[in-house]
Structure formats: structure tokens, C-alpha cells
C-alpha atoms as a PDB file:
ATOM      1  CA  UNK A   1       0.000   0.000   0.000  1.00  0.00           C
ATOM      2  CA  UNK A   2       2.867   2.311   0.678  1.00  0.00           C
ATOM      3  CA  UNK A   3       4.149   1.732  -3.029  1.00  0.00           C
ATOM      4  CA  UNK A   4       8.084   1.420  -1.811  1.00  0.00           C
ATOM      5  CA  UNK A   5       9.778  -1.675  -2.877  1.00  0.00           C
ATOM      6  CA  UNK A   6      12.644  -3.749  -0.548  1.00  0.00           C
ATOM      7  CA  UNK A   7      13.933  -5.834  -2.644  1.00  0.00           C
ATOM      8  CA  UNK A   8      14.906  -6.377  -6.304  1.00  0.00           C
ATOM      9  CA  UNK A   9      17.827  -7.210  -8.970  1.00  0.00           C
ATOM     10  CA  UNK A  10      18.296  -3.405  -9.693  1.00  0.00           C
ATOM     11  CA  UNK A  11      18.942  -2.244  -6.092  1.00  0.00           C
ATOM     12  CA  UNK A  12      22.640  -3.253  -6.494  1.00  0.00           C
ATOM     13  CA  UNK A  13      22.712  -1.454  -9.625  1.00  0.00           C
ATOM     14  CA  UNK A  14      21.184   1.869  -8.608  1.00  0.00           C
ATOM     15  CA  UNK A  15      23.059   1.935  -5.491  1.00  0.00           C
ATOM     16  CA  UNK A  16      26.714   1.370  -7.760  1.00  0.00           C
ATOM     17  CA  UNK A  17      25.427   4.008  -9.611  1.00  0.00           C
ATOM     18  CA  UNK A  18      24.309   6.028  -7.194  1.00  0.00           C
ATOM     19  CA  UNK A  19      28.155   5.693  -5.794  1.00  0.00           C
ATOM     20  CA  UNK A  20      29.764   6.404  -9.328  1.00  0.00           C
ATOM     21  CA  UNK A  21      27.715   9.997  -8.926  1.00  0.00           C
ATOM     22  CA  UNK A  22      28.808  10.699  -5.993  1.00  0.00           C
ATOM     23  CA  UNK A  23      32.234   9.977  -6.809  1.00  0.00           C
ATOM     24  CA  UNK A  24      31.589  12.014  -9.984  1.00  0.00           C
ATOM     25  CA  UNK A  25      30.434  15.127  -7.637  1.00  0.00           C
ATOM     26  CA  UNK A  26      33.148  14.752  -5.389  1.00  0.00           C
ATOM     27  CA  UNK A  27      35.539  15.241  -8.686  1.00  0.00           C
ATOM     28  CA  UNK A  28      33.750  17.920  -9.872  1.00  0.00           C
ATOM     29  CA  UNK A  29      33.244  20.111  -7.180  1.00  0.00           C
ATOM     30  CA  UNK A  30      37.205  20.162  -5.762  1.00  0.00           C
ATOM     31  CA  UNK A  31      37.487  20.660  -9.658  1.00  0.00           C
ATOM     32  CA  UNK A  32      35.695  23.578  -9.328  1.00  0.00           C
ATOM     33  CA  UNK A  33      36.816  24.784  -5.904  1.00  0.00           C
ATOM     34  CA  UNK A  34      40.291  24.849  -7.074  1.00  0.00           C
ATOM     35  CA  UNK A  35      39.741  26.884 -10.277  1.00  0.00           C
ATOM     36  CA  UNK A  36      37.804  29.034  -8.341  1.00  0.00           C
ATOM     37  CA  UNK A  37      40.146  29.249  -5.639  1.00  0.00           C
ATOM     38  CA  UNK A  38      43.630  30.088  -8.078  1.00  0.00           C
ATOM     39  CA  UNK A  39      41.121  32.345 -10.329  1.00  0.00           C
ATOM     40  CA  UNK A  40      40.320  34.601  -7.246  1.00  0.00           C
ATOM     41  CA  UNK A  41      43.817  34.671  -5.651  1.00  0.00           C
ATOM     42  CA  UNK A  42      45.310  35.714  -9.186  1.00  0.00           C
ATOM     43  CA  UNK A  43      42.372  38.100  -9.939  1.00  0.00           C
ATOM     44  CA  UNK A  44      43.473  39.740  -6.430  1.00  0.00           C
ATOM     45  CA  UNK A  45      46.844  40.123  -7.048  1.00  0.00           C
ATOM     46  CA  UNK A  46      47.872  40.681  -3.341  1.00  0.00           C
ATOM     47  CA  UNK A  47      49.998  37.868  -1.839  1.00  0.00           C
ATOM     48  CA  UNK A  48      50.089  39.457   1.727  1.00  0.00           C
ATOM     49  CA  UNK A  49      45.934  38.672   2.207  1.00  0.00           C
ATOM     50  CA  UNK A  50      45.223  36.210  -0.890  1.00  0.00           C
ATOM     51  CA  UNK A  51      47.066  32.998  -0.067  1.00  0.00           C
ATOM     52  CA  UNK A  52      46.848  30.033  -3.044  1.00  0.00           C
ATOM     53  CA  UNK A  53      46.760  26.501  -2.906  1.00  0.00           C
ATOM     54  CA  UNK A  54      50.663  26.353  -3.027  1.00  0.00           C
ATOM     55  CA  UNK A  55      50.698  28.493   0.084  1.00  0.00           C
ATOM     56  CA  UNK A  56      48.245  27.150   2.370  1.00  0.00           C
ATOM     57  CA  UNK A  57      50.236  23.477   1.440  1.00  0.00           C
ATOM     58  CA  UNK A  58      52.956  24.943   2.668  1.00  0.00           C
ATOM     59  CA  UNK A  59      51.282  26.362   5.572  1.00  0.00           C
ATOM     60  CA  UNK A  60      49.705  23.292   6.646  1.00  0.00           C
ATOM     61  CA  UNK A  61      52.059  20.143   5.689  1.00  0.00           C
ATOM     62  CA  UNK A  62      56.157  21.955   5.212  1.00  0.00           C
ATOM     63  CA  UNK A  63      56.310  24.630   7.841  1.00  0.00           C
ATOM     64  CA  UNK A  64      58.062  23.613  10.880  1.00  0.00           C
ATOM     65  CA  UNK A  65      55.225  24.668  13.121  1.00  0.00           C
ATOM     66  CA  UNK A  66      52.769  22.328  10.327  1.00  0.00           C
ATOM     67  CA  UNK A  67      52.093  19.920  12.900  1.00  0.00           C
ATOM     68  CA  UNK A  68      50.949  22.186  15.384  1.00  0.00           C
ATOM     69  CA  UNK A  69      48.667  24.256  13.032  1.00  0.00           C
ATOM     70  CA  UNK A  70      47.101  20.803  12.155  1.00  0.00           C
ATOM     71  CA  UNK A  71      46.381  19.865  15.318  1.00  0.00           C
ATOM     72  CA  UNK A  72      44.721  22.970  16.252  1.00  0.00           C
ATOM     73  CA  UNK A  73      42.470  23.442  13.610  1.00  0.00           C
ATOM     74  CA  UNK A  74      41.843  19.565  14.243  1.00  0.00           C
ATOM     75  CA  UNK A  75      40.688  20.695  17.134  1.00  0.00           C
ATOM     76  CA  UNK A  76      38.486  23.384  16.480  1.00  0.00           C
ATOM     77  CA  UNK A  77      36.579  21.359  13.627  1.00  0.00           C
ATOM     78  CA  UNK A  78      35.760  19.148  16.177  1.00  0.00           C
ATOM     79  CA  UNK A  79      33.990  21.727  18.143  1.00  0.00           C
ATOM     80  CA  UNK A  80      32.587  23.083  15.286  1.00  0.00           C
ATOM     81  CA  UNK A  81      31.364  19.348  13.990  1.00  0.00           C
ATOM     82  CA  UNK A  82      29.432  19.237  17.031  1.00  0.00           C
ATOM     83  CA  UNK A  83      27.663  22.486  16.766  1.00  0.00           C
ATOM     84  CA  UNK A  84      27.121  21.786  13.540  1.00  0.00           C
ATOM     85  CA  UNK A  85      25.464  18.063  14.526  1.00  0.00           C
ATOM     86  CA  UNK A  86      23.549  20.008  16.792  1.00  0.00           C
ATOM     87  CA  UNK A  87      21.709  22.820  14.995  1.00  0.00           C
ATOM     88  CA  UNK A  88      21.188  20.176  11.957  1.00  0.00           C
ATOM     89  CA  UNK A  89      19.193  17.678  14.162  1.00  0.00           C
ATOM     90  CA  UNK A  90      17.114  20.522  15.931  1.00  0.00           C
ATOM     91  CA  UNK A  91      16.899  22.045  12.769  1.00  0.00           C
ATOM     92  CA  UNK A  92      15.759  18.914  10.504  1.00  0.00           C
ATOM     93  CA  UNK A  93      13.632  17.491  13.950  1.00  0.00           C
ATOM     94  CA  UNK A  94      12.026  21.013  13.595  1.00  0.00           C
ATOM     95  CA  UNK A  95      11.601  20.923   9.941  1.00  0.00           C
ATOM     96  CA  UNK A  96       9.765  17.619   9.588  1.00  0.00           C
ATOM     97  CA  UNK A  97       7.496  18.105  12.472  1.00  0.00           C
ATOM     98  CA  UNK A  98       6.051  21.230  11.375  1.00  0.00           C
ATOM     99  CA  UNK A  99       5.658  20.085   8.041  1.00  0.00           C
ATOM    100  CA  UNK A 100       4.000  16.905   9.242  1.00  0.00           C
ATOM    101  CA  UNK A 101       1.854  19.427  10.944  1.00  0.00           C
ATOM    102  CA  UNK A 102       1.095  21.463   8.055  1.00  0.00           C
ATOM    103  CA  UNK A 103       0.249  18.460   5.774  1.00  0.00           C
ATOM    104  CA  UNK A 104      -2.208  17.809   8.539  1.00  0.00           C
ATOM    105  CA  UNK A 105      -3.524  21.227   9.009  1.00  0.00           C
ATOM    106  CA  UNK A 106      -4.414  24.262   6.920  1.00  0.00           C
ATOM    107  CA  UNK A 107      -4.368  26.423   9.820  1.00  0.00           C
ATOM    108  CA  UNK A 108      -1.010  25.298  11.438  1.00  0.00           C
ATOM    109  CA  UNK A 109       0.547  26.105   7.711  1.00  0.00           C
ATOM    110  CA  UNK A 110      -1.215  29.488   7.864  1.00  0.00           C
ATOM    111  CA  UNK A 111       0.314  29.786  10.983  1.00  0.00           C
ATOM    112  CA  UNK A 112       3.697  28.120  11.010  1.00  0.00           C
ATOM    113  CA  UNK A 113       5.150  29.921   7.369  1.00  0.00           C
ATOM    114  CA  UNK A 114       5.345  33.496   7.812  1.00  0.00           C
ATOM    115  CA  UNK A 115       7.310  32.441  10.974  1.00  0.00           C
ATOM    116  CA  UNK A 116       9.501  30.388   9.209  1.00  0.00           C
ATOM    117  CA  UNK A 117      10.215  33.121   6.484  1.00  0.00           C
ATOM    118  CA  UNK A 118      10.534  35.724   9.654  1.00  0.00           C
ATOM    119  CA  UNK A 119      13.080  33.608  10.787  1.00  0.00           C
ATOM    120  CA  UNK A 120      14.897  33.619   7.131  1.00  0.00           C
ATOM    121  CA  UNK A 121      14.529  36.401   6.174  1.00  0.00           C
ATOM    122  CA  UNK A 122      16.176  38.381   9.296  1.00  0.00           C
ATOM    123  CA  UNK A 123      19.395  38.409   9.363  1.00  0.00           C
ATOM    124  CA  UNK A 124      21.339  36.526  12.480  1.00  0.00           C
ATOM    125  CA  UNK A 125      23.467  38.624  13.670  1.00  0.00           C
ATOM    126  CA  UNK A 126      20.068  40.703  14.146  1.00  0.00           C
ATOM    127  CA  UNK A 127      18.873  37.774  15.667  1.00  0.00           C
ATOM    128  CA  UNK A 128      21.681  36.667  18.298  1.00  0.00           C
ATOM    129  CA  UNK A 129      20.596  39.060  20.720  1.00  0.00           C
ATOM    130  CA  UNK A 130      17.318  38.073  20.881  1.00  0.00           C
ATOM    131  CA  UNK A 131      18.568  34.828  21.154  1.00  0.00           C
ATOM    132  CA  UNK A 132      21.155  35.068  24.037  1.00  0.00           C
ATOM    133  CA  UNK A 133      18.324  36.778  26.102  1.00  0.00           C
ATOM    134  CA  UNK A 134      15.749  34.253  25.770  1.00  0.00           C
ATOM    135  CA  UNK A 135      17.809  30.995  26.079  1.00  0.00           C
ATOM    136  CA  UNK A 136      20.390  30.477  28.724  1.00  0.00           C
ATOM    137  CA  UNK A 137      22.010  27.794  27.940  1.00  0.00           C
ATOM    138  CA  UNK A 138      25.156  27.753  25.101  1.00  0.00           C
ATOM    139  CA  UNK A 139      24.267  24.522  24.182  1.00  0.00           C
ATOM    140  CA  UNK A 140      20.186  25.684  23.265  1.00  0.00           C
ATOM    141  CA  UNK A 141      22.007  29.030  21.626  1.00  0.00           C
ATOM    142  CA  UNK A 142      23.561  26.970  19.434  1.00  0.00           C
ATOM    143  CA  UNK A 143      20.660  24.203  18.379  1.00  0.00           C
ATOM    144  CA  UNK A 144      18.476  27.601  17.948  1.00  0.00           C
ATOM    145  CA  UNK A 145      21.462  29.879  15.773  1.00  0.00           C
ATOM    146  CA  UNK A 146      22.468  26.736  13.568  1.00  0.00           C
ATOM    147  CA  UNK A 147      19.109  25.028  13.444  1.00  0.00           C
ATOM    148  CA  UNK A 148      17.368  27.985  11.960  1.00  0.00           C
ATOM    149  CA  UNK A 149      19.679  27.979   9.167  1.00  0.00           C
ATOM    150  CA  UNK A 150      18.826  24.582   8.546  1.00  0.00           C
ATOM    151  CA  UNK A 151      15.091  24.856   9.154  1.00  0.00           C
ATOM    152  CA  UNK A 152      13.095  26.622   6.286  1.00  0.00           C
ATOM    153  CA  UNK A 153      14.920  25.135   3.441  1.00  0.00           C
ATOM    154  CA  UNK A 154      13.787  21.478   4.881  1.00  0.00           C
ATOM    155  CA  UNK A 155      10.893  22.585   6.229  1.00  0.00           C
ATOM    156  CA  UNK A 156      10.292  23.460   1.892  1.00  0.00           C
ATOM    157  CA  UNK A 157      11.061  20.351   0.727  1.00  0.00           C
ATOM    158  CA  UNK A 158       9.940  18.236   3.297  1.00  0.00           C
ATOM    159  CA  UNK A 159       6.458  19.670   2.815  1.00  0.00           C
ATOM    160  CA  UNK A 160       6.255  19.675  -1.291  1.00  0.00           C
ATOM    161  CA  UNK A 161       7.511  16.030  -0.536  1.00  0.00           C
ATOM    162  CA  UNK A 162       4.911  15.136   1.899  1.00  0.00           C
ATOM    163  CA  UNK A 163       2.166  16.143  -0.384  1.00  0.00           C
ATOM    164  CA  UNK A 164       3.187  14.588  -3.345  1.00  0.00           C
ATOM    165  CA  UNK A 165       0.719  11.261  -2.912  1.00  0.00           C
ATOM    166  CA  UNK A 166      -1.115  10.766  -5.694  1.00  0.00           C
ATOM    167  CA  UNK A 167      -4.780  10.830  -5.633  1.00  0.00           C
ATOM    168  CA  UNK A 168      -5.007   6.798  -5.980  1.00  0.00           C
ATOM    169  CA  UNK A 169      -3.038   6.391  -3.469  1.00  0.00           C
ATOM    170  CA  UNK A 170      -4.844   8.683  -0.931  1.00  0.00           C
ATOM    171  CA  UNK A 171      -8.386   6.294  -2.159  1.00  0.00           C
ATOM    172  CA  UNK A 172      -6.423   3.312  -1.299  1.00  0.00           C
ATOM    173  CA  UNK A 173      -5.895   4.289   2.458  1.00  0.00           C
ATOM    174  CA  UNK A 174      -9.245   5.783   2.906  1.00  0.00           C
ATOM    175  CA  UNK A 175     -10.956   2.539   1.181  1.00  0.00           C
ATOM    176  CA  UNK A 176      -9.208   0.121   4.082  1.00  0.00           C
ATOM    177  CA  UNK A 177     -10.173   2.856   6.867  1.00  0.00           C
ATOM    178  CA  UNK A 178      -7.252   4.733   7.242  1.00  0.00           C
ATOM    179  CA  UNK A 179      -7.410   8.364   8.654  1.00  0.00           C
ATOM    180  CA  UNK A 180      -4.943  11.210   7.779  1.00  0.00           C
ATOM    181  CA  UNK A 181      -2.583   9.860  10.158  1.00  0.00           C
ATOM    182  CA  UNK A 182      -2.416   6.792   8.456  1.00  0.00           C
ATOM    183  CA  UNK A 183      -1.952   8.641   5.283  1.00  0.00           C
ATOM    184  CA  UNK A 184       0.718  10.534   6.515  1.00  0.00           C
ATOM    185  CA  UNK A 185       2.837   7.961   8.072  1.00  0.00           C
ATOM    186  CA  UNK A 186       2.396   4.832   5.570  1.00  0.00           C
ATOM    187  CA  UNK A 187       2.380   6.766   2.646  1.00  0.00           C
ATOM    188  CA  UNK A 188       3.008  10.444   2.866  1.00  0.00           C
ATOM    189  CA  UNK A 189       5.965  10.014   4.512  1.00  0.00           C
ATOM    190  CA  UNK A 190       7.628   7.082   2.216  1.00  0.00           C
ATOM    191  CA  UNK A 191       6.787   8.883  -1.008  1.00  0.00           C
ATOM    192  CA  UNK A 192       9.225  11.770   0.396  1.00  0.00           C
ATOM    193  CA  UNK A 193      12.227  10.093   1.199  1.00  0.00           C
ATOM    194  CA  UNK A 194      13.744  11.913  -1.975  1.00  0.00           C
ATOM    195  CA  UNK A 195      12.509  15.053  -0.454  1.00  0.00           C
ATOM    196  CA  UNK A 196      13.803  14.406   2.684  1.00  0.00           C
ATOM    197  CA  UNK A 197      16.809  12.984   1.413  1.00  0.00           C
ATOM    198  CA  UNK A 198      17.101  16.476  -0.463  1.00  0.00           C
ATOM    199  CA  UNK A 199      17.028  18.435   2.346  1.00  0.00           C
ATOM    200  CA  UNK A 200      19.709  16.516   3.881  1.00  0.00           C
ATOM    201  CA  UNK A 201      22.402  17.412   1.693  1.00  0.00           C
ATOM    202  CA  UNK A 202      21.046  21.105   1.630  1.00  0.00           C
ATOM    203  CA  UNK A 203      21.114  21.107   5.301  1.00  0.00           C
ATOM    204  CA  UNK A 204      24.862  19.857   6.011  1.00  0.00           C
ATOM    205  CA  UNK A 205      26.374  22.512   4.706  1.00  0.00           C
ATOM    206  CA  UNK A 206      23.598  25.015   6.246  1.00  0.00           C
ATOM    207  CA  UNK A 207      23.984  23.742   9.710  1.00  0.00           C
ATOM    208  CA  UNK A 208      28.212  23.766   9.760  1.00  0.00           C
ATOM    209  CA  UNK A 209      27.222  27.321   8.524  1.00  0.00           C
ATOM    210  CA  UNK A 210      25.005  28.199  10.998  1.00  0.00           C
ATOM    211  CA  UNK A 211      27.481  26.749  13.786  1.00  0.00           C
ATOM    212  CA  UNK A 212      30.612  28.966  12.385  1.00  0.00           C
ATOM    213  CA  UNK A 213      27.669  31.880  13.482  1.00  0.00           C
ATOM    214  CA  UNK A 214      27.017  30.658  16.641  1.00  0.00           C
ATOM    215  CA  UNK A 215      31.016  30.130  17.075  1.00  0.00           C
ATOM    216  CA  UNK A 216      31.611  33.279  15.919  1.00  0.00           C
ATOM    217  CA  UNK A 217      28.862  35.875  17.691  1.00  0.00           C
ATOM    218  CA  UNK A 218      28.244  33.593  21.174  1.00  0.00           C
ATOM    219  CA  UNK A 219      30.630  30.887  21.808  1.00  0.00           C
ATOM    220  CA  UNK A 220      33.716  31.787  21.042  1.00  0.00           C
ATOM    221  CA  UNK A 221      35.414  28.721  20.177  1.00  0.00           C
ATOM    222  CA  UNK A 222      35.829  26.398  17.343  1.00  0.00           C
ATOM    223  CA  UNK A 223      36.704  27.439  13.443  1.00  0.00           C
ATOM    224  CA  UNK A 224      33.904  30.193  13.725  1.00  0.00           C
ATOM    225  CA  UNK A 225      35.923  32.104  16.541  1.00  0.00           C
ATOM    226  CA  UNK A 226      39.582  30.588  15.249  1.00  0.00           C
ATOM    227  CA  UNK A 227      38.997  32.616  11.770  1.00  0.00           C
ATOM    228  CA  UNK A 228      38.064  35.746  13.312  1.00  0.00           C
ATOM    229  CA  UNK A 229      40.572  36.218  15.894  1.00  0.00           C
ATOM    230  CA  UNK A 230      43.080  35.192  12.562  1.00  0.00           C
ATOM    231  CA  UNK A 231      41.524  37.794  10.718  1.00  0.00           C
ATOM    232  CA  UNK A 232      41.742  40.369  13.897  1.00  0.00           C
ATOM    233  CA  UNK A 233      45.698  39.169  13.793  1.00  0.00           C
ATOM    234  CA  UNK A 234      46.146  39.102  10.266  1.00  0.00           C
ATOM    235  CA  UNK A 235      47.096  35.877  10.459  1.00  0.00           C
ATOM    236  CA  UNK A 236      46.000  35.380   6.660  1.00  0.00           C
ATOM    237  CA  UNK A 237      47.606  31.757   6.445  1.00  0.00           C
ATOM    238  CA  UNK A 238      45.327  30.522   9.083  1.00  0.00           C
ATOM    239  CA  UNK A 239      42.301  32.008   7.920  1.00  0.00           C
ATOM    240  CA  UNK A 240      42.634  30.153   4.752  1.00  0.00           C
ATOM    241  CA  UNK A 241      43.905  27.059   5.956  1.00  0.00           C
ATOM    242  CA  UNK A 242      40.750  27.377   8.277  1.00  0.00           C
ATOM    243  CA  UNK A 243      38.446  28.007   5.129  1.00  0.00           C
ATOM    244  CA  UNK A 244      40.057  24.973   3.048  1.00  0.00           C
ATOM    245  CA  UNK A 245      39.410  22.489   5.799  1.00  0.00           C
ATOM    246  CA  UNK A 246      35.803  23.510   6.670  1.00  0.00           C
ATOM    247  CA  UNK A 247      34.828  23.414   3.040  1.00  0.00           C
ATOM    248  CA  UNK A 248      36.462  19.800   2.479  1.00  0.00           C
ATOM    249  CA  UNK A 249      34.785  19.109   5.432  1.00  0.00           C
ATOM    250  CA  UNK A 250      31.440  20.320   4.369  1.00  0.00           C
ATOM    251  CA  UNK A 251      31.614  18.320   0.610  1.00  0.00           C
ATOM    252  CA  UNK A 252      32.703  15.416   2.429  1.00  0.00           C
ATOM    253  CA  UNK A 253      29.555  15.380   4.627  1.00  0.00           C
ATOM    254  CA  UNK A 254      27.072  16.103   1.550  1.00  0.00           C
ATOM    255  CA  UNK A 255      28.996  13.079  -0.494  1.00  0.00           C
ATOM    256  CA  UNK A 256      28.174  10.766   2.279  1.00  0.00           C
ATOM    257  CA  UNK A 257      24.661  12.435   2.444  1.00  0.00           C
ATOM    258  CA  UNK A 258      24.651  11.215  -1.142  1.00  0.00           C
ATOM    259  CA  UNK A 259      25.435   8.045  -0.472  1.00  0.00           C
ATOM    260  CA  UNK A 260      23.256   6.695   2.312  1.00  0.00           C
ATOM    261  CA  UNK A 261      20.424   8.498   0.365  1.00  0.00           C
ATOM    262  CA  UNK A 262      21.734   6.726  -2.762  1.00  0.00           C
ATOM    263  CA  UNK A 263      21.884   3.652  -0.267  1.00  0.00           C
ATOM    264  CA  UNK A 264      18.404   4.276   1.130  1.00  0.00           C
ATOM    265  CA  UNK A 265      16.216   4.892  -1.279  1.00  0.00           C
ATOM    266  CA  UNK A 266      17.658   1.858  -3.576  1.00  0.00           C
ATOM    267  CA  UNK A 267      16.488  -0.407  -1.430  1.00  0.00           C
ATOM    268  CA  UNK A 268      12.807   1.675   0.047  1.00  0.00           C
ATOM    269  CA  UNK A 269      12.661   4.678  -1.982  1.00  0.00           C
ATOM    270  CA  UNK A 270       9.467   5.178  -4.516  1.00  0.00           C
ATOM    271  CA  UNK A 271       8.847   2.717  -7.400  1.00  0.00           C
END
């Protein structure tokens, strides 16, 4: 009834393939980054503040103090990881409640959006007040600053997603007795795994964002705060060395959002 298959010959296949895009991506993007990356640095023409892939090498692996650097901005990913892992599950819990909700309920849409485009359209740092005066603790700062960066996007797709069930499908459930509830859960919810899968990858790279905020304007620690007081020092090597690492680590988290969606739905995605 929920029109998701388990099993089948082509799973294998589609998940392979599903792997050989990712890898594909992967190539493409640091592709990409890099041209990007020399373009800008030659386009700026100032090798005091615009430091090139050569330099930030250098910086990070040959320098004498390399090891050191490493292992501090080891160190402050970590922290920011974990913001990051915080503000994208409050953020994607958030997300697929209220659109549950909204599936469910005209008025709780009415309702729920505006506040959800309040909340994206203001900026943050508008916002972080507010936010340090209502919630005490650093941890809740954080889930609030990073998850709202995550939250509207998913909250988007996740809806559209959830209210893709075809009209058949809908007669089905209500023909063996099943309420909107049933609806949602058995069917609604299967037919969105793309959706959901979707916001996913949007939202990895929205919530390390959104914790480099939080890092930066109330905790005071991790890359967010690293690259700042770098900038404050001129301290231009770190600051890219900083900004390489966090964006490696940010395509390396949406790759293997690829692939356990690639994983997933091969095996209970829609037919």
C-alpha cells in the first residue's frame, strides 16, 4: 500500500550508480573549488591577504610549526562538527514536524510559514541578541542559531515532498479505513524520502554554517571564533587554511549524504 519496494535485482545497480555519482560530484566540485580558488587569488593580485593553494600546502604540511597548526584546527573542527550536529538535528527534527503538521492542518501552515520566512529572512546577527536573552544555555544558543539555518529550506522540501501522494493512493488508504494519520505515516511520509533525502544534503552545509555563526557571535570557540581572531591578527595563512578544511569538510559530509540516500532509497525509496 505504501508503493516502496525492498527488494529487487536493480537495487545493487542503482546503489553502484548512485556511488559512481557521488564519486563524480566529489571530482567535480574540488574541480571547481580549485579553479575558483587560483582564479580569485590571481584576480586579487595581493599575496600578503590572498594565499593560493601552493601556500596554504605549505602552511599546513612543510612549515616547521605544520604539525601544530594541524592539530589545532583539528581541534576546532571538532567543536565546530558538534555544533554543527547540533543545529542540523534541531533544525531537521524542527523541519519535519512542522511540516508533518502542516500536511495535517491548513491552519497550522497558515500559521507556522510566515514564521519560518521571519526567521529567514532576518538576518542573524540581528537575531543573536534576541537569542542570548531568551535561552540560557550555550548549548540551546547553538541548536536555535544553527538550526534555523537549517530549518526553512527542509521545512520546503519536506512539505512539497509530503504532499506529493497521488490521488489513488490517498483512495487506497481511505478505502481500508485509514485516517490522515495513516496517510501521513504509511504513505506520505515514504513517497518523500527523496525530499527528505534532499534536504539533507542542503542542510549539512547550512547547519556547519550556521554553527561557524554561533562560534563566531556567542561561543567563542571552534573554526567560527579561530577565523576571526586570525583575521583580527592578520594571520591570513590561518584564515585560509581554516576556510580549506571547513569546506572539504562540508563536501565530504554532503557526499556521504549522497550516499546513504543513494543507499536508502535503492532499497525503500518510490517505485
Amino acid at each position: 500500500m505504501s508503493g516502496i519496494t525492498t527488494t529487487g535485482g536493480g537495487t545493487g545497480r542503482t546503489l553502484l550508480a548512485g556511488l559512481g555519482r557521488t564519486l563524480g560530484t566529489a571530482l567535480l566540485m574540488l574541480a571547481i573549488l580549485t579553479t575558483v580558488w587560483v582564479v580569485s587569488v590571481a584576480a586579487v593580485d595581493n599575496p600578503f591577504v590572498a594565499k593560493g593553494p601552493a601556500q596554504v600546502y605549505e602552511f599546513l604540511v612543510a612549515a616547521d610549526d605544520a604539525a601544530e597548526t594541524r592539530a589545532q584546527i583539528a581541534a576546532g573542527l571538532g567543536v565546530t562538527l558538534g555544533d554543527a550536529a547540533i543545529g542540523f538535528v534541531a533544525g531537521m527534527l524542527a523541519a519535519t514536524v512542522a511540516a508533518a503538521l502542516i500536511v495535517l492542518s491548513k491552519p497550522v501552515e497558515t500559521a507556522v510559514m510566515p514564521v519560518a520566512l521571519i526567521l529567514r529572512a532576518v538576518p542573524l546577527i540581528a537575531l543573536t541578541p534576541i537569542i542570548r536573552l531568551l535561552f540560557g544555555d550555550e548549548l540551546v544558543r547553538v541548536a536555535v542559531v544553527s538550526g534555523i539555518v537549517v530549518l526553512f529550506p527542509a521545512l520546503v522540501n519536506i512539505v512539497q515532498g509530503l504532499r506529493s501522494v497521488s490521488a489513488q493512493m490517498s483512495d487506497v488508504v481511505h478505502v481500508y479505513g485509514g485516517g490522515p494519520w495513516a496517510l501521513l505515516v504509511k504513505v506520505a511520509f515514504p513517497s518523500a524520502l527523496p525530499a527528505l533525502f534532499a534536504s539533507v544534503r542542503i542542510s549539512v552545509p547550512g547547519a556547519i554554517t550556521g554553527a561557524l555563526l554561533a562560534e563566531w557571535l556567542i561561543t567563542g570557540r571552534g573554526i567560527g571564533s579561530m577565523v576571526v581572531n586570525a583575521v583580527g591578527q592578520s594571520e591570513n595563512n590561518l584564515v585560509w587554511a581554516c576556510v580549506l578544511v571547513v569546506t572539504l569538510a562540508s563536501l565530504s559530509l554532503y557526499l556521504v549524504a549522497q550516499v546513504v540516500e543513494s543507499f536508502v532509497l535503492a532499497r525503500y525509496g518510490p517505485r
